[in-house]
N, C-alpha and C. Protein backbone atom coordinates (compact mmCIF):
# COMPACT_ATOMS: atom_id res chain seq x y z
N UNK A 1 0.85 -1.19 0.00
CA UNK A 1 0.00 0.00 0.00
C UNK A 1 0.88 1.24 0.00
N UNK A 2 0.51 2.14 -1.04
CA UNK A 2 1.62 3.27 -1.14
C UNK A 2 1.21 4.40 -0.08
N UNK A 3 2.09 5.35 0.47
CA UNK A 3 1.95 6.33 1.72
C UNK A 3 0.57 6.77 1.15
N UNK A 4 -0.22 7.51 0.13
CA UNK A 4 -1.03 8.51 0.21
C UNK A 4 -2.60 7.82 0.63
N UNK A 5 -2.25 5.99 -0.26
CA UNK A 5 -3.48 5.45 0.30
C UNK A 5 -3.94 4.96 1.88
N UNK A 6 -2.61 4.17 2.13
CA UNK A 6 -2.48 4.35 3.69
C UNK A 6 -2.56 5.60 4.60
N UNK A 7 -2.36 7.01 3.70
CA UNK A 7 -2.90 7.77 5.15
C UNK A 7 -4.11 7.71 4.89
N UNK A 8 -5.17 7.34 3.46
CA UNK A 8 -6.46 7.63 3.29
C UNK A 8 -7.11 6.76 4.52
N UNK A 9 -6.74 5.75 4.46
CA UNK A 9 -6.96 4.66 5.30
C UNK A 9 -7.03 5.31 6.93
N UNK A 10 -5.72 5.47 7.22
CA UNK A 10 -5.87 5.59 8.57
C UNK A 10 -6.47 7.30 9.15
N UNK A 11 -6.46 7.78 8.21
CA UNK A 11 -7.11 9.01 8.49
C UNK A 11 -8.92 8.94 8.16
N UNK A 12 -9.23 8.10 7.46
CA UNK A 12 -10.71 7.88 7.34
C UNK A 12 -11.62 8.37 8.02
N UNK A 13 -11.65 7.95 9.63
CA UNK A 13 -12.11 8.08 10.41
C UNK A 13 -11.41 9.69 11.68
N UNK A 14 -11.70 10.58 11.31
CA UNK A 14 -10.60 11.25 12.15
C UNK A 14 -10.82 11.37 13.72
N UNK A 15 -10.13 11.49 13.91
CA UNK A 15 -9.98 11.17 15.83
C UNK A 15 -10.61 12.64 17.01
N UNK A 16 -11.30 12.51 17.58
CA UNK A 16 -11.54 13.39 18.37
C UNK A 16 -10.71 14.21 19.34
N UNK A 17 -11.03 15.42 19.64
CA UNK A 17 -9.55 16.17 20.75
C UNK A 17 -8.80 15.19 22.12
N UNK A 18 -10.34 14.68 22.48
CA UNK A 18 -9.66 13.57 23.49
C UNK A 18 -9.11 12.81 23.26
N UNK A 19 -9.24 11.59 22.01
CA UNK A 19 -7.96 10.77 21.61
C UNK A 19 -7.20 11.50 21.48
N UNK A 20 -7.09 12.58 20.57
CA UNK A 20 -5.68 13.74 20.22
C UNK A 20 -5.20 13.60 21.46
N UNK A 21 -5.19 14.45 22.24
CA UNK A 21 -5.06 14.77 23.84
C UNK A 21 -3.33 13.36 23.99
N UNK A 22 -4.90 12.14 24.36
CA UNK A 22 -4.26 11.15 24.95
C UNK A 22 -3.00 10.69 23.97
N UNK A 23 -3.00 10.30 23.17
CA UNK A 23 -2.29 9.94 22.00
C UNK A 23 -0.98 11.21 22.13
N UNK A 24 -1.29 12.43 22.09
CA UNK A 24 -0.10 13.01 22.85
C UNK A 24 0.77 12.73 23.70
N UNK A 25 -0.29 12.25 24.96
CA UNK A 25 0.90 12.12 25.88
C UNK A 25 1.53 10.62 26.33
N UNK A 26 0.38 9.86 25.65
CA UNK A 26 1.32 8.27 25.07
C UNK A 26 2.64 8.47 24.66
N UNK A 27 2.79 9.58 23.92
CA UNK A 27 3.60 9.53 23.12
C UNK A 27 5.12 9.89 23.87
N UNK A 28 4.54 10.86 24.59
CA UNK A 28 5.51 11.59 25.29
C UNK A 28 5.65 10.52 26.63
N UNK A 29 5.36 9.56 26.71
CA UNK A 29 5.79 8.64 27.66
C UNK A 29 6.78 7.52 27.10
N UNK A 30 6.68 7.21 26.05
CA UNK A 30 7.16 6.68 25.00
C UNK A 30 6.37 5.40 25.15
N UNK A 31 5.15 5.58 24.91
CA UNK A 31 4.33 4.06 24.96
C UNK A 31 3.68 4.59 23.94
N UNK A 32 4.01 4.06 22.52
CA UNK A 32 3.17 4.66 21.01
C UNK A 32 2.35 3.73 21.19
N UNK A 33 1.04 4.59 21.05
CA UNK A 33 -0.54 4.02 21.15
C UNK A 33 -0.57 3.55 19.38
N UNK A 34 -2.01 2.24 19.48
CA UNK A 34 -2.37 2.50 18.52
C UNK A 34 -2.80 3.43 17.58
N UNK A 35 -2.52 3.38 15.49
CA UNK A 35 -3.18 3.71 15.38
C UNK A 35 -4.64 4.34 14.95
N UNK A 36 -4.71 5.21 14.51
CA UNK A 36 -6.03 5.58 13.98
C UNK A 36 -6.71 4.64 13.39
N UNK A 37 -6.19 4.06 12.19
CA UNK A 37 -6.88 2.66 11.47
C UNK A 37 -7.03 1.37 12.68
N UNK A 38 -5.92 1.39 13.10
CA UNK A 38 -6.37 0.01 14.07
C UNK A 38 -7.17 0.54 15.14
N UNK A 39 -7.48 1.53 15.33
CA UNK A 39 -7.93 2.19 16.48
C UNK A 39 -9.71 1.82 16.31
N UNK A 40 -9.82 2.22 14.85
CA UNK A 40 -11.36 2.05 14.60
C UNK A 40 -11.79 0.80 14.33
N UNK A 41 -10.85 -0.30 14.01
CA UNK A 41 -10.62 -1.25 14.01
C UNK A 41 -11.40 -2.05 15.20
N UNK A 42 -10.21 -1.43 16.67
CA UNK A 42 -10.73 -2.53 17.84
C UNK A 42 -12.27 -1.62 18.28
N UNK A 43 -13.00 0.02 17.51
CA UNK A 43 -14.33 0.25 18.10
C UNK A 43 -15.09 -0.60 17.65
N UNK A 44 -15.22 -1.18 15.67
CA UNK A 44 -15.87 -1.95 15.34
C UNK A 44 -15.78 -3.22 15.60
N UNK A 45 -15.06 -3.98 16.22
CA UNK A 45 -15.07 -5.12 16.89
C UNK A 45 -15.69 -5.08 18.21
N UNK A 46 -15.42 -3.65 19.03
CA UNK A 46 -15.94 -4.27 20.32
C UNK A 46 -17.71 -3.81 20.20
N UNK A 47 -18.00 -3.65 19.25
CA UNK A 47 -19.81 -3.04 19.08
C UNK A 47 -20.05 -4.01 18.20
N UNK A 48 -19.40 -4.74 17.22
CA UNK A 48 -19.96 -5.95 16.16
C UNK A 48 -20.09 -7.34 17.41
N UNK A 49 -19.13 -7.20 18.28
CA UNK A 49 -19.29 -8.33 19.34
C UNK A 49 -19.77 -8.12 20.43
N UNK A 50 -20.57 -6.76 20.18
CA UNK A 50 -21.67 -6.38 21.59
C UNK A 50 -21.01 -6.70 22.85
N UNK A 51 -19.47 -6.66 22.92
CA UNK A 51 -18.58 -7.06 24.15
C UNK A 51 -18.83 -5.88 25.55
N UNK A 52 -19.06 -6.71 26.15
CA UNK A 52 -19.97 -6.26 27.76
C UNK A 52 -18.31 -6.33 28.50
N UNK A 53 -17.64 -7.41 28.16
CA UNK A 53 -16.18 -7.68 29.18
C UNK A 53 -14.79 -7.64 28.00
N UNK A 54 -14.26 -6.68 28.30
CA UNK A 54 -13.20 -6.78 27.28
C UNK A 54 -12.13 -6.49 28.40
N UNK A 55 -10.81 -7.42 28.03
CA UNK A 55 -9.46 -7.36 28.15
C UNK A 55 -8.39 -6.37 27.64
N UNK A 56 -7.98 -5.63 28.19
CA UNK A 56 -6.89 -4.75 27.48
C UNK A 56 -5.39 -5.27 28.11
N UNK A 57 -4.51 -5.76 27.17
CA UNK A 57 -3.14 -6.03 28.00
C UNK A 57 -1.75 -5.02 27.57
N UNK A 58 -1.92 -4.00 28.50
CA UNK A 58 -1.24 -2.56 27.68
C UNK A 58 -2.00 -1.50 27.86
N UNK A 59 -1.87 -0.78 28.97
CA UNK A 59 -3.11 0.38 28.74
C UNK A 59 -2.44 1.58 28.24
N UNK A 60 -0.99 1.77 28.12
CA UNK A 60 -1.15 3.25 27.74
C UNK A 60 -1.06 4.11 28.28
N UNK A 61 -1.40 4.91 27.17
CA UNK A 61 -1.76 6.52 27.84
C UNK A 61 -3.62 6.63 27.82
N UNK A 62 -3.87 5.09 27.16
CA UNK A 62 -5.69 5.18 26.94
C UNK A 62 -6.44 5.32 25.95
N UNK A 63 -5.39 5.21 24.98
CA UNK A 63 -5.96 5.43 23.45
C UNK A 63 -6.95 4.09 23.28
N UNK A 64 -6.17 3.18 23.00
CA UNK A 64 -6.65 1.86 22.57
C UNK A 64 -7.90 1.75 23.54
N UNK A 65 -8.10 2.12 25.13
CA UNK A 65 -8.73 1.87 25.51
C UNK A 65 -10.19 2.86 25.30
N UNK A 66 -10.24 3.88 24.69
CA UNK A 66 -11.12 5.01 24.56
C UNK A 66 -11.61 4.06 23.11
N UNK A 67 -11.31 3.68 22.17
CA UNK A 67 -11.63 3.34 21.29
C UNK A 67 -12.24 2.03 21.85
N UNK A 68 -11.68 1.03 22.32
CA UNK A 68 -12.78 -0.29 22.81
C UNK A 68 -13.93 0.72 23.66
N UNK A 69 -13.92 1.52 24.71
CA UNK A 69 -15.00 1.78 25.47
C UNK A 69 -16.18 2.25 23.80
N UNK A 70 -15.74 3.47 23.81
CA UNK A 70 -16.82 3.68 22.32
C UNK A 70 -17.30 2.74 21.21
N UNK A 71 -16.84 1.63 21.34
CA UNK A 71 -17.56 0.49 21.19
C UNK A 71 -18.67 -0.50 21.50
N UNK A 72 -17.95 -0.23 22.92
CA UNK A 72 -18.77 -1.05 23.84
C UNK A 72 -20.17 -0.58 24.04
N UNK A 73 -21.27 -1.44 25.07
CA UNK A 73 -22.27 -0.95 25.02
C UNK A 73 -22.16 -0.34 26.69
N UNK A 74 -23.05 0.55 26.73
CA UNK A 74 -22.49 1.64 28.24
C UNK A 74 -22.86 0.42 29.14
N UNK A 75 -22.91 -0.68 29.48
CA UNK A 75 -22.86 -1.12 30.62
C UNK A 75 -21.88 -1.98 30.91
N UNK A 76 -21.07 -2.25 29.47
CA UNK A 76 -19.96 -2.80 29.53
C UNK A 76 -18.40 -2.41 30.31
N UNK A 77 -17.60 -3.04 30.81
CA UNK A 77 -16.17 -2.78 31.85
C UNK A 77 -15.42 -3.22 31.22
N UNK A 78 -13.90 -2.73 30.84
CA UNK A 78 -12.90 -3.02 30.62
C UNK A 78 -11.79 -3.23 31.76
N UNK A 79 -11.22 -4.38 31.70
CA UNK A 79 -10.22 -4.23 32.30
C UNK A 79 -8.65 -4.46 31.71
N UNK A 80 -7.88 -3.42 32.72
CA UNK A 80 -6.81 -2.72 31.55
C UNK A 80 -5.54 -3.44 32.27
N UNK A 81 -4.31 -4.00 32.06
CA UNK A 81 -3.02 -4.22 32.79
C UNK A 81 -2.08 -3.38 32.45
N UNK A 82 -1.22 -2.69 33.74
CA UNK A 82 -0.04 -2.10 32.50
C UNK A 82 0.81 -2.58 33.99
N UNK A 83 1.87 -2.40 33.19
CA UNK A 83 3.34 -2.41 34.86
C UNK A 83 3.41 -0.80 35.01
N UNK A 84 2.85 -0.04 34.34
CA UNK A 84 3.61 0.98 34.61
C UNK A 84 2.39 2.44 35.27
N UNK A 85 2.82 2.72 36.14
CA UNK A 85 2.06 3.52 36.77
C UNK A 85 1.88 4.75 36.11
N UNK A 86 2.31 5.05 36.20
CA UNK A 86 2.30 6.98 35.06
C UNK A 86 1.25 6.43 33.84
N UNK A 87 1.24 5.33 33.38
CA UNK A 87 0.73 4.80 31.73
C UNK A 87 -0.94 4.70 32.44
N UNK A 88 -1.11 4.44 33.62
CA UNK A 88 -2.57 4.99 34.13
C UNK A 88 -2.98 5.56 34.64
N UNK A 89 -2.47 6.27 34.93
CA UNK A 89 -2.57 7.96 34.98
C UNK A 89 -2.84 8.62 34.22
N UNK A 90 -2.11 8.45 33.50
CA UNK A 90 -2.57 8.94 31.63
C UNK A 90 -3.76 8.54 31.33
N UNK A 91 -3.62 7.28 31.61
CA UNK A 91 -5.08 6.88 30.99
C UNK A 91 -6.86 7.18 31.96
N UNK A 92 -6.17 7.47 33.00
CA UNK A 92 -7.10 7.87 33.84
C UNK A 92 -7.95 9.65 33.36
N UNK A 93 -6.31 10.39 33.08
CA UNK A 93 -6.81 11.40 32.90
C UNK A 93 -8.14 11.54 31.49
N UNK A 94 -7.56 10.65 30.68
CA UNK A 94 -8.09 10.81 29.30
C UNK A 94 -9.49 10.18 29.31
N UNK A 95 -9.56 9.31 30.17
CA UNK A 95 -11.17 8.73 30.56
C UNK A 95 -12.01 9.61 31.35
N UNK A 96 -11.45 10.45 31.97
CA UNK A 96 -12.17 11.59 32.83
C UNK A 96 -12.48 12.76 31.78
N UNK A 97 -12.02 13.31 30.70
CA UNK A 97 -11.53 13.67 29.56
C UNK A 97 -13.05 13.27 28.38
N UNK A 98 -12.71 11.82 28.75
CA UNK A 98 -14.56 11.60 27.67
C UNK A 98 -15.75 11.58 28.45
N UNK A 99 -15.55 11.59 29.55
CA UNK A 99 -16.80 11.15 30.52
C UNK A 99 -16.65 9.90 30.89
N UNK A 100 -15.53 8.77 30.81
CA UNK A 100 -16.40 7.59 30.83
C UNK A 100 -16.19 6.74 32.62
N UNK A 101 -17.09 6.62 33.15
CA UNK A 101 -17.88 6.67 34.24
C UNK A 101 -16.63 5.42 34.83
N UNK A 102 -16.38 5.72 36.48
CA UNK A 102 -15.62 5.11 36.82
C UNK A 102 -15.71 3.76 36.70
N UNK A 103 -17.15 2.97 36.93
CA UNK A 103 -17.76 1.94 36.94
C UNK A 103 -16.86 1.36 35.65
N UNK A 104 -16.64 2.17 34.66
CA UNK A 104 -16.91 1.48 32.98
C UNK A 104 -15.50 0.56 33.03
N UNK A 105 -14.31 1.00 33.88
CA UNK A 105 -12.89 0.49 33.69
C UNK A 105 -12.21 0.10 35.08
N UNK A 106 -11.79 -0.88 34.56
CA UNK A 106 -10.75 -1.89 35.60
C UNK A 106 -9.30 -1.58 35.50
N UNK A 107 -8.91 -1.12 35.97
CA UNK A 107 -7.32 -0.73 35.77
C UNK A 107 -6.60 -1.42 37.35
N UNK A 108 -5.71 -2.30 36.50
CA UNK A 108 -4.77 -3.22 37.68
C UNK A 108 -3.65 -3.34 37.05
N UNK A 109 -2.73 -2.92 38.05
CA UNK A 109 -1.61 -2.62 37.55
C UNK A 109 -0.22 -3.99 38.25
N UNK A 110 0.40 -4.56 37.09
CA UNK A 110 1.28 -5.69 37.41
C UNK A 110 1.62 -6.14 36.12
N UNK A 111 2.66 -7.11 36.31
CA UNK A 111 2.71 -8.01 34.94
C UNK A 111 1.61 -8.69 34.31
N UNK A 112 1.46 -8.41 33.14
CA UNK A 112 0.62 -8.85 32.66
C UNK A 112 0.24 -11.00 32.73
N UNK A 113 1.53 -11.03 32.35
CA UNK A 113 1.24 -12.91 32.68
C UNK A 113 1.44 -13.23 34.53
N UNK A 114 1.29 -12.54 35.49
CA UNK A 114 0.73 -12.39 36.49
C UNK A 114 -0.84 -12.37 36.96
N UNK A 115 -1.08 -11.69 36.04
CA UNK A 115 -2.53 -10.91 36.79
C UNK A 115 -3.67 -12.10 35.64
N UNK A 116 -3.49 -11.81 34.23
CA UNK A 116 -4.33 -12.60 33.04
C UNK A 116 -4.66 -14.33 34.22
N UNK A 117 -3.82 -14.93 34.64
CA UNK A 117 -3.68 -16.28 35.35
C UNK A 117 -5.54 -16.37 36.44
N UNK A 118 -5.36 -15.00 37.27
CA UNK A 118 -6.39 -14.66 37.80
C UNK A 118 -7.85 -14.15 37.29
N UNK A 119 -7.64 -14.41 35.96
CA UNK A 119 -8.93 -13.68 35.44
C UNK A 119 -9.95 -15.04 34.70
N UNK A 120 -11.02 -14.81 34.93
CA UNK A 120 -12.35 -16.24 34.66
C UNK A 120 -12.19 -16.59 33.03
N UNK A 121 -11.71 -17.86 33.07
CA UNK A 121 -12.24 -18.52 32.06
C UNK A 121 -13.24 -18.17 31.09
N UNK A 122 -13.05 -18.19 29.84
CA UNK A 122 -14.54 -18.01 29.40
C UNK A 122 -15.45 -16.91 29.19
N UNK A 123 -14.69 -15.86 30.15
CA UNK A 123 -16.01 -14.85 30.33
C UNK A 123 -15.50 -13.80 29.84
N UNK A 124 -14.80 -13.65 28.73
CA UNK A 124 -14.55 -12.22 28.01
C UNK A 124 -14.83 -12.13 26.73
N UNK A 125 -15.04 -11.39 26.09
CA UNK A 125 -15.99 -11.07 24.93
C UNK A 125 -14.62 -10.65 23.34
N UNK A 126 -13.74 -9.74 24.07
CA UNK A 126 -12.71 -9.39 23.51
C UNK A 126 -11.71 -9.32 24.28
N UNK A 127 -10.12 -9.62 23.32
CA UNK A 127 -8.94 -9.22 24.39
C UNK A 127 -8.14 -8.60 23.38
N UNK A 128 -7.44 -7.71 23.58
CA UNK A 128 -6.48 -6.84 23.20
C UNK A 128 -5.47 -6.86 23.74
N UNK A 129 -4.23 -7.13 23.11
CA UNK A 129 -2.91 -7.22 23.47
C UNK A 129 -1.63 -6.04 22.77
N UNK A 130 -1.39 -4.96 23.49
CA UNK A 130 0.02 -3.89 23.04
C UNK A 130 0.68 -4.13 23.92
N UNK A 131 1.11 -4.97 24.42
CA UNK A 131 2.28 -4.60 25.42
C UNK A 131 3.38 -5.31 24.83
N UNK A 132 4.28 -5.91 25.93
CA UNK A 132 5.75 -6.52 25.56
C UNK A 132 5.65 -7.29 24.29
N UNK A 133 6.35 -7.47 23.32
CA UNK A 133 6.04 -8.03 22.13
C UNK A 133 6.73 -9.65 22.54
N UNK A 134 7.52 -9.34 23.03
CA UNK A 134 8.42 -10.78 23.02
C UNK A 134 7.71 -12.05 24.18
N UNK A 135 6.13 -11.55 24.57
CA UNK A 135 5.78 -11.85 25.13
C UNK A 135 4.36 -11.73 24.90
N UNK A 136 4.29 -11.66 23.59
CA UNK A 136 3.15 -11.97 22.48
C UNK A 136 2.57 -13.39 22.24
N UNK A 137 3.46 -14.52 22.39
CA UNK A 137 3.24 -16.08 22.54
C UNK A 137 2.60 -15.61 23.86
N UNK A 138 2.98 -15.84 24.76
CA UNK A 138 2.35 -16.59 26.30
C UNK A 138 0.91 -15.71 26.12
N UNK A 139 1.09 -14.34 26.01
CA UNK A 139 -0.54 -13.62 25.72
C UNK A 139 -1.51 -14.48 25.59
N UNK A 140 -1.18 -14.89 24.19
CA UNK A 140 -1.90 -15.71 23.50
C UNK A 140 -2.12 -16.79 23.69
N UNK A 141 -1.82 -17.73 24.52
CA UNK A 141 -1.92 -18.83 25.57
C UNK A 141 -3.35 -18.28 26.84
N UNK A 142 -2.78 -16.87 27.35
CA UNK A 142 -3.88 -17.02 28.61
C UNK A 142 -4.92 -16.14 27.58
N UNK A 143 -5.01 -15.67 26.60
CA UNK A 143 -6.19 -15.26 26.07
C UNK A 143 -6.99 -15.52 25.77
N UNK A 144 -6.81 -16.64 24.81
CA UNK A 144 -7.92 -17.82 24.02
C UNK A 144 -8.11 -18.46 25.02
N UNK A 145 -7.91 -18.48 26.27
CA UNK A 145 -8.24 -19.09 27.85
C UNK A 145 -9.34 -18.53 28.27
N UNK A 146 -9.40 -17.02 28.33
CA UNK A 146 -10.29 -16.25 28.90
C UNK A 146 -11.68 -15.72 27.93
N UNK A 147 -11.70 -16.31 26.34
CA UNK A 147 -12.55 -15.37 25.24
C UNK A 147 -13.65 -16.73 25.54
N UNK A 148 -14.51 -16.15 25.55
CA UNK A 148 -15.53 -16.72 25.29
C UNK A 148 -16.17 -17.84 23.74
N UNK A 149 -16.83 -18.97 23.23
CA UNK A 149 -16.82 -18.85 22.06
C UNK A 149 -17.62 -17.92 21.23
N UNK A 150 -16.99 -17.42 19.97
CA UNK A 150 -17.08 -16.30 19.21
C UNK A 150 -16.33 -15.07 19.86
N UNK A 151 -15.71 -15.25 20.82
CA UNK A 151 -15.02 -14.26 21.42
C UNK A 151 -13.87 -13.72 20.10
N UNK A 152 -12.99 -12.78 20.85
CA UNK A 152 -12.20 -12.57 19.31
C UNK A 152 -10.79 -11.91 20.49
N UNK A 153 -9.54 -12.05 19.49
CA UNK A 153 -8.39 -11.76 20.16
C UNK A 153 -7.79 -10.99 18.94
N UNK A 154 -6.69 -9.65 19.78
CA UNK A 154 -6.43 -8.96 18.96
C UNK A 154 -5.08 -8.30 19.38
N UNK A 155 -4.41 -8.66 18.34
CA UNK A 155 -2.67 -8.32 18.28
C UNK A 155 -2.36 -6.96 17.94
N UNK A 156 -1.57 -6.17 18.13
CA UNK A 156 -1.57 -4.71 17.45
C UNK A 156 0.45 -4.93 17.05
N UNK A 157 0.63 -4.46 16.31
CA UNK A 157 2.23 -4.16 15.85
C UNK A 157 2.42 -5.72 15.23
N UNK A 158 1.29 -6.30 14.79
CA UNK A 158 1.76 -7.58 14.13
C UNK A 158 2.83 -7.52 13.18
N UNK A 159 2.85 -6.75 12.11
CA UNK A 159 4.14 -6.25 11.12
C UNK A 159 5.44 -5.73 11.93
N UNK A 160 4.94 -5.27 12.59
CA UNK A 160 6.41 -4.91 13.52
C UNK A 160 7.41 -3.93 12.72
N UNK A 161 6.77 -3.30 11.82
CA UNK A 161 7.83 -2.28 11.15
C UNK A 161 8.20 -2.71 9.93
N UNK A 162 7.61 -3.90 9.19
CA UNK A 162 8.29 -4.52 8.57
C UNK A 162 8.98 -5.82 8.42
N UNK A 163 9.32 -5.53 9.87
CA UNK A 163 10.85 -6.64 10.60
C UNK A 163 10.15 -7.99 9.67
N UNK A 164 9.01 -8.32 10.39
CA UNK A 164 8.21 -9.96 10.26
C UNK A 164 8.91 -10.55 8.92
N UNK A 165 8.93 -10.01 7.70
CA UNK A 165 9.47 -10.28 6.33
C UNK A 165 10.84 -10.47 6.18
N UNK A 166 11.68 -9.76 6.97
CA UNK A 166 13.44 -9.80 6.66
C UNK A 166 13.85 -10.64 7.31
N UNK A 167 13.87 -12.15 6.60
CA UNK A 167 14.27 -12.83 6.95
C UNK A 167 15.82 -12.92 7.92
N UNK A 168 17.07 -11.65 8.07
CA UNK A 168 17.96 -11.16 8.57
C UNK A 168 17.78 -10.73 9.40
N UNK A 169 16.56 -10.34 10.28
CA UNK A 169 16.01 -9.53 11.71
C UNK A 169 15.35 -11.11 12.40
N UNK A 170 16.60 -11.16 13.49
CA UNK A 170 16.44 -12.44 14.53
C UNK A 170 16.11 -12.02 15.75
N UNK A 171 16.10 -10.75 15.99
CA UNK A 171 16.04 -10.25 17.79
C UNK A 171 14.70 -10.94 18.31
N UNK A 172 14.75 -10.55 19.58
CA UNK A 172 14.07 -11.35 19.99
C UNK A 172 12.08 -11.02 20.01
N UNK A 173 11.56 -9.42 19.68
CA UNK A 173 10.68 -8.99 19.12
C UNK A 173 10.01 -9.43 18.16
N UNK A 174 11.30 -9.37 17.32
CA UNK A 174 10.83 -9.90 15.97
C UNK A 174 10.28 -11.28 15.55
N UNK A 175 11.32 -12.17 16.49
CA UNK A 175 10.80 -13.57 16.19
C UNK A 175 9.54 -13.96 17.00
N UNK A 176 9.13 -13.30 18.14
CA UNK A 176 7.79 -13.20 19.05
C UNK A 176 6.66 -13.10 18.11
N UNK A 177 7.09 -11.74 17.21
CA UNK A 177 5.62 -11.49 15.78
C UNK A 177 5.50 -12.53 14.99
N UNK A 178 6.75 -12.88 14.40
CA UNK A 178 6.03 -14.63 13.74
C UNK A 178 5.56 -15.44 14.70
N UNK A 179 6.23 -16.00 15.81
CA UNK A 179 5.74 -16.52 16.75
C UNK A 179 4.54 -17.27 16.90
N UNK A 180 3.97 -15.96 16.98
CA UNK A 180 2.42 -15.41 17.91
C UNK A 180 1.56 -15.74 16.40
N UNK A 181 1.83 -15.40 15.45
CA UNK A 181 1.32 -15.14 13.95
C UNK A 181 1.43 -16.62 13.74
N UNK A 182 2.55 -17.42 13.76
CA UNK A 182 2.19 -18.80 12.98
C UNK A 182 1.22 -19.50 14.40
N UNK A 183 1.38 -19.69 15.23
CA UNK A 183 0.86 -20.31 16.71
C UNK A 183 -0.58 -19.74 16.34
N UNK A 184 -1.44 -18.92 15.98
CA UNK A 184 -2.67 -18.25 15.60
C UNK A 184 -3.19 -18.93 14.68
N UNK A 185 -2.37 -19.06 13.10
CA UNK A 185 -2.77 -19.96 11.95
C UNK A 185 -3.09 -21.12 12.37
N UNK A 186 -1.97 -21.58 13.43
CA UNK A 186 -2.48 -23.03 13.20
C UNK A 186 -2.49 -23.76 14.48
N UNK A 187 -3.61 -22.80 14.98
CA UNK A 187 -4.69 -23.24 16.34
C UNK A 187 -5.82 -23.07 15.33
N UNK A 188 -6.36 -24.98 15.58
CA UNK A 188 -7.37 -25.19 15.27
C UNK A 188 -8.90 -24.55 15.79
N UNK A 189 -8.75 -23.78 17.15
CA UNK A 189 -9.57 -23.21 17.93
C UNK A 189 -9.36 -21.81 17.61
N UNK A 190 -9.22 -20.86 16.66
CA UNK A 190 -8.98 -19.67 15.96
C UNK A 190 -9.08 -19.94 14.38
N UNK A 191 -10.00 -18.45 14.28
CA UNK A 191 -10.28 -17.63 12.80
C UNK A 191 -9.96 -16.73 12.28
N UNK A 192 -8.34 -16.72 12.19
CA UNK A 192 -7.63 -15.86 12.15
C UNK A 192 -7.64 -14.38 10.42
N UNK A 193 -6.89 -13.63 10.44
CA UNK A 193 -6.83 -12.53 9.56
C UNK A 193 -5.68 -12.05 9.90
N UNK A 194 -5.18 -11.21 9.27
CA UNK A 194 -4.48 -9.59 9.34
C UNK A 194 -4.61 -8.87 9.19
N UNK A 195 -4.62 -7.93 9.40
CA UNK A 195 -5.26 -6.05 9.17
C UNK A 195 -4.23 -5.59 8.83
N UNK A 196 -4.12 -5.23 7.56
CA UNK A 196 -3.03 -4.38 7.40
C UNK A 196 -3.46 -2.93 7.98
N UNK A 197 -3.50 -2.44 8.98
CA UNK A 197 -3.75 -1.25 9.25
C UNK A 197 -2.47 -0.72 10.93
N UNK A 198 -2.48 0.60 10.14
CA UNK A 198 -1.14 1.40 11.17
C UNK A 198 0.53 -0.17 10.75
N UNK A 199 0.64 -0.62 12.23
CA UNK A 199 1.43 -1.72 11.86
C UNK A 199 1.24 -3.30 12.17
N UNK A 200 -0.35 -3.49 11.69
CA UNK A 200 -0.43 -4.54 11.44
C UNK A 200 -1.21 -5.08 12.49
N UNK A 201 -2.70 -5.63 12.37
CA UNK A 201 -3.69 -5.67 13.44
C UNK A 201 -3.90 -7.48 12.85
N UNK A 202 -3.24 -7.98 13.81
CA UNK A 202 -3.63 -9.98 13.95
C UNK A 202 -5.39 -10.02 14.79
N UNK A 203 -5.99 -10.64 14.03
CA UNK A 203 -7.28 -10.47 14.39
C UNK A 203 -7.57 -12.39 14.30
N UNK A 204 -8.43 -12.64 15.50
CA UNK A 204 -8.68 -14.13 15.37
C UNK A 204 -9.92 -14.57 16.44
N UNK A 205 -10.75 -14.81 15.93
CA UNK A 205 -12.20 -15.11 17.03
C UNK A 205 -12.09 -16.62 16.87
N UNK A 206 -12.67 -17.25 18.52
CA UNK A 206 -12.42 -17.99 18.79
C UNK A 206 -13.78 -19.08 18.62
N UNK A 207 -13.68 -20.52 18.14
CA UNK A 207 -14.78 -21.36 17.49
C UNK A 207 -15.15 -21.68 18.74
């Protein structure tokens, strides 16, 4: 896809002052949020799957998570993991920022393959995964644990810049994105895709 159609793409939908806002100061934390294209991406998934319980693993500065809430239906809760304290803060501010009601979000803060261990079987609608890449396999182990069937799971930086293709890029990121990407294809219990959108949205609902 050449630059002018890809920005058509990810600019399609344009973003409101409060994503602006947040997406700022993601940035300036150095936790790059999703974007814009994958952004509208995880709203129409979490409103096509009428998801009441969604997973976020990575909260941010709150981007990704402003886009699942505006999906969701208002009685629905997210719950968000990050290790990093300031990254919900941020995200706190930016939810106070849209209105969205304390009730609506779960924010617990720890390692993510810590905390996911403690969360119910079965009973989540969607899960979203930005965090550590090299730690994109195990995700994906306690995720398809927790989705419900027809549930759906969702990778963000699947392309990884590119890297995934050059066969010469071995670090340890990089080989996590195939990883996670072939382990997806060929789980018989996943309906997998790719989104080419921002850098690359792994999309897979569960039978």
């Amino acid at each position: 896809m050449d630059a002018p159609l890809r920005e058509y793409v990810e600019r399609y939908l344009p973003e409101d002052a409060v994503v602006t806002a947040a997406r700022a100061r993601g940035e300036q934390l150095g936790c790059v949020p999703i974007g814009p294209g994958g952004g509208a991406a995880l709203r129409f998934l979490a409103a096509a799957l009428q998801a009441r319980a969604v997973v976020e693993v990575g909260t941010g500065a709150g981007v990704g998570a402003l886009y699942l809430l505006s999906g969701m239906p208002t009685a629905g809760v997210l719950t968000s993991i990050d290790v990093e304290p300031e990254h919900q803060r941020a995200a706190r501010v930016a939810f106070a920022e849209a209105g969205v009601g304390a009730s609506r979000t779960r924010l617990i803060m720890g390692q993510a393959l810590d905390v996911l261990p403690r969360l119910t079987d079965g009973a989540y609608d969607l899960v979203f995964v930005d965090a550590a890449k090299s730690e994109y396999p195990k995700y994906l182990e306690e995720g398809v644990r927790l989705l419900r069937p027809g549930g759906v799971i969702a990778f963000d930086n699947i392309l990884w810049h590119g890297r995934v293709v050059d066969t010469s890029q071995r670090d340890p990121d990089t080989q996590a994105m195939r990883d996670v990407a072939r382990a997806v294809r060929e789980d018989d219990r996943l309906v997998p895709v790719i989104l080419p959108l921002g850098d690359g949205l792994l999309v897979a609902a569960k039978v």
